[in-house]
C-alpha atoms as a PDB file:
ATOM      1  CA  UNK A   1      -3.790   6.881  -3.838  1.00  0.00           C
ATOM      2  CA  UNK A   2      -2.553   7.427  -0.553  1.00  0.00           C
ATOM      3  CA  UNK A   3      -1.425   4.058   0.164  1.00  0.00           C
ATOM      4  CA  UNK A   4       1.416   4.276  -2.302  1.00  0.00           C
ATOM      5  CA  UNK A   5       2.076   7.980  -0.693  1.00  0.00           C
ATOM      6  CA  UNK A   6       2.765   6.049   2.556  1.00  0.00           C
ATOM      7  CA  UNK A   7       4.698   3.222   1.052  1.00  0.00           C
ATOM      8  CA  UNK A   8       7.196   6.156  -0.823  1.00  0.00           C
ATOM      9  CA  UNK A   9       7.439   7.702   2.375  1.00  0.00           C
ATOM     10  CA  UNK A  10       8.696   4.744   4.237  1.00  0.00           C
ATOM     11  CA  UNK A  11      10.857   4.025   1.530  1.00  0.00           C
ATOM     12  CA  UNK A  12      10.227   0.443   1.633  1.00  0.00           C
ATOM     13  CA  UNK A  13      11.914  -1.542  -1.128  1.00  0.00           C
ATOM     14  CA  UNK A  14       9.391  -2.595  -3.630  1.00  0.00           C
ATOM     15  CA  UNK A  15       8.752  -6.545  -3.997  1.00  0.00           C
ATOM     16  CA  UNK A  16       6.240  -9.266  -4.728  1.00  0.00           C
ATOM     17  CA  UNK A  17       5.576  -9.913  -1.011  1.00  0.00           C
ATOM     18  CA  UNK A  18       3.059  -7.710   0.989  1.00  0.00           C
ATOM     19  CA  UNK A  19       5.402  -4.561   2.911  1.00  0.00           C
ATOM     20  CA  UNK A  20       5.065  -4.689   6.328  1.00  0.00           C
ATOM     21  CA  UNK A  21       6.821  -1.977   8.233  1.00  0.00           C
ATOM     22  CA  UNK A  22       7.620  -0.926  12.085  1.00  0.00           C
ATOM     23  CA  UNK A  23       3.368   0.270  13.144  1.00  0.00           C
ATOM     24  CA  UNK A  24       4.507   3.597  14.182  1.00  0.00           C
ATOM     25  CA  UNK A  25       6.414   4.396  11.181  1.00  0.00           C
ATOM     26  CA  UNK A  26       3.094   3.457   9.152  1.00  0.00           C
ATOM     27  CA  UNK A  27       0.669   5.421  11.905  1.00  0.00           C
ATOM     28  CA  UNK A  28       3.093   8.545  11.496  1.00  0.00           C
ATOM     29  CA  UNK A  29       3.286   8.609   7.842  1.00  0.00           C
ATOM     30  CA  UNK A  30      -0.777   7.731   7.645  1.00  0.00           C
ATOM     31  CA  UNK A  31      -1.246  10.850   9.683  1.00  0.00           C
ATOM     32  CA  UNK A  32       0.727  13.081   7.724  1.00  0.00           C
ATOM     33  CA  UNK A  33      -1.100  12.006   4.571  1.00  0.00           C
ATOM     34  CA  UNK A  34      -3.981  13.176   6.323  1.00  0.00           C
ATOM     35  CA  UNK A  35      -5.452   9.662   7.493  1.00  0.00           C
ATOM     36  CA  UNK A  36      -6.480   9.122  10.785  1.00  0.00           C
ATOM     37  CA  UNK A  37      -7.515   5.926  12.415  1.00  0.00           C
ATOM     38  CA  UNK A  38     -10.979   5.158  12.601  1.00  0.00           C
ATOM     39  CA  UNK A  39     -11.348   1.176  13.102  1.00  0.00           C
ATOM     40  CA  UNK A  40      -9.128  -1.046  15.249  1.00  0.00           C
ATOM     41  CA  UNK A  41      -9.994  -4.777  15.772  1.00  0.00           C
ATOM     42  CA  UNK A  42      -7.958  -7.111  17.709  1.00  0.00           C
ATOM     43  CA  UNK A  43      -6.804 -10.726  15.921  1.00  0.00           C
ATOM     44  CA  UNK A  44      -5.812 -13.450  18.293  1.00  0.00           C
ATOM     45  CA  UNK A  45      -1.928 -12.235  17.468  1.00  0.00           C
ATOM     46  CA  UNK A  46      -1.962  -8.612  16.561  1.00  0.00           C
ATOM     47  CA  UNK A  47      -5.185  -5.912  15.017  1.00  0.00           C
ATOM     48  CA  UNK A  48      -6.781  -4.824  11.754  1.00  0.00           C
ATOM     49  CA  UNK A  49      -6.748  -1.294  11.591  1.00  0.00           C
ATOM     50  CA  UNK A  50      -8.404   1.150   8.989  1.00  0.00           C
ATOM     51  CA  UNK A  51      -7.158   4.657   8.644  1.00  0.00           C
ATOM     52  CA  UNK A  52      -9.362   6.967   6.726  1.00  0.00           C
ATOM     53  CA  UNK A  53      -9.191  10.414   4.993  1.00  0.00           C
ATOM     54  CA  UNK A  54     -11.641  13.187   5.169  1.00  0.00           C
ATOM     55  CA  UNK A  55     -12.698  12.477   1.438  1.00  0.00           C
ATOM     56  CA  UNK A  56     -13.555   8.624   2.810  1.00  0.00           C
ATOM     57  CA  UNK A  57      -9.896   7.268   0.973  1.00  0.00           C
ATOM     58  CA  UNK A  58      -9.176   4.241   3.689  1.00  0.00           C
ATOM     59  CA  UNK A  59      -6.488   1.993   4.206  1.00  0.00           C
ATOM     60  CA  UNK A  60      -6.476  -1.423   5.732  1.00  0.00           C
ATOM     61  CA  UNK A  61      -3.409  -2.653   7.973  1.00  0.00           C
ATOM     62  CA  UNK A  62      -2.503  -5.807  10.011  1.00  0.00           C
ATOM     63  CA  UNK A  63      -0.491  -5.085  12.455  1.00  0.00           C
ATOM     64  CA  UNK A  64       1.400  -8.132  14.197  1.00  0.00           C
ATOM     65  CA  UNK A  65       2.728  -9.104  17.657  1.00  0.00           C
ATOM     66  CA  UNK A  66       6.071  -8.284  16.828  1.00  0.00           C
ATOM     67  CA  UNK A  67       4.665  -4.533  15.657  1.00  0.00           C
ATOM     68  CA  UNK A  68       5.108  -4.560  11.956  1.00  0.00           C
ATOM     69  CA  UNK A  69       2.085  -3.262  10.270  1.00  0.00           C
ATOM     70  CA  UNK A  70       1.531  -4.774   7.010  1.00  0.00           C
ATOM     71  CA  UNK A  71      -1.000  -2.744   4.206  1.00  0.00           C
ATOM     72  CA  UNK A  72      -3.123  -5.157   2.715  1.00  0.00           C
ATOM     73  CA  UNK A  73      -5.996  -3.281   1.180  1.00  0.00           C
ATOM     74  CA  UNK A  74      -7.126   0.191  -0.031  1.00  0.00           C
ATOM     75  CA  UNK A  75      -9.948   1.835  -1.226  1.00  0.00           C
ATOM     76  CA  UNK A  76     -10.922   5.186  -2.777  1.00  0.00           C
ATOM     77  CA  UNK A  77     -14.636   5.768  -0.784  1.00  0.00           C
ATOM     78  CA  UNK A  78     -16.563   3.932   1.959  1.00  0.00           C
ATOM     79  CA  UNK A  79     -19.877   4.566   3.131  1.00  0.00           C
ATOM     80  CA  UNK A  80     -20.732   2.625   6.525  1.00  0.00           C
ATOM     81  CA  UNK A  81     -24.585   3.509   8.175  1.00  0.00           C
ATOM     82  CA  UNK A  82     -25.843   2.126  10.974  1.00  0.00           C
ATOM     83  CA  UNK A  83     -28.566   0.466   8.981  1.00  0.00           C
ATOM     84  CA  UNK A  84     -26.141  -1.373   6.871  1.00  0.00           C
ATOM     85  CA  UNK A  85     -24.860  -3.227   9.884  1.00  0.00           C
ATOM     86  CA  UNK A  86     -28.058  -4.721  10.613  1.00  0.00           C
END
């Protein structure tokens, strides 16, 4: 999955805690995994962002105030219609 691709290439230690990383490291190492970001909503103290491959692989980031972006979810496929938001 390409969320652990990312993690590697940060070179992050591993722990028990969720990662969290400078944003731009995480945005350039997204793109060169071939994600590109396709959702950003703002939180009262930061944004959720979702970066998503061709082949509909996604991955779901907070990003904080102080500009560490933290993965907390991933998913292999997403299909999102117009219908299905109604």
């Amino acid at each position: 999955m390409r969320l652990a691709l990312i993690l590697a290439c940060l070179a992050t230690p591993a722990t028990a805690e969720t990662v969290c990383v400078p944003g731009a490291d995480l945005a350039a190492a997204a793109k060169e995994q071939g994600l590109a970001l396709t959702f950003k909503g703002f939180l009262a103290a930061g944004a959720v962002l979702i970066f998503t491959a061709r082949d509909g692989e996604w991955v779901m980031v907070i990003l904080k105030a102080d500009g560490s972006a933290c993965p907390v979810a991933a998913g292999d496929a997403h299909d999102i219609t117009l219908g299905s938001l109604m």
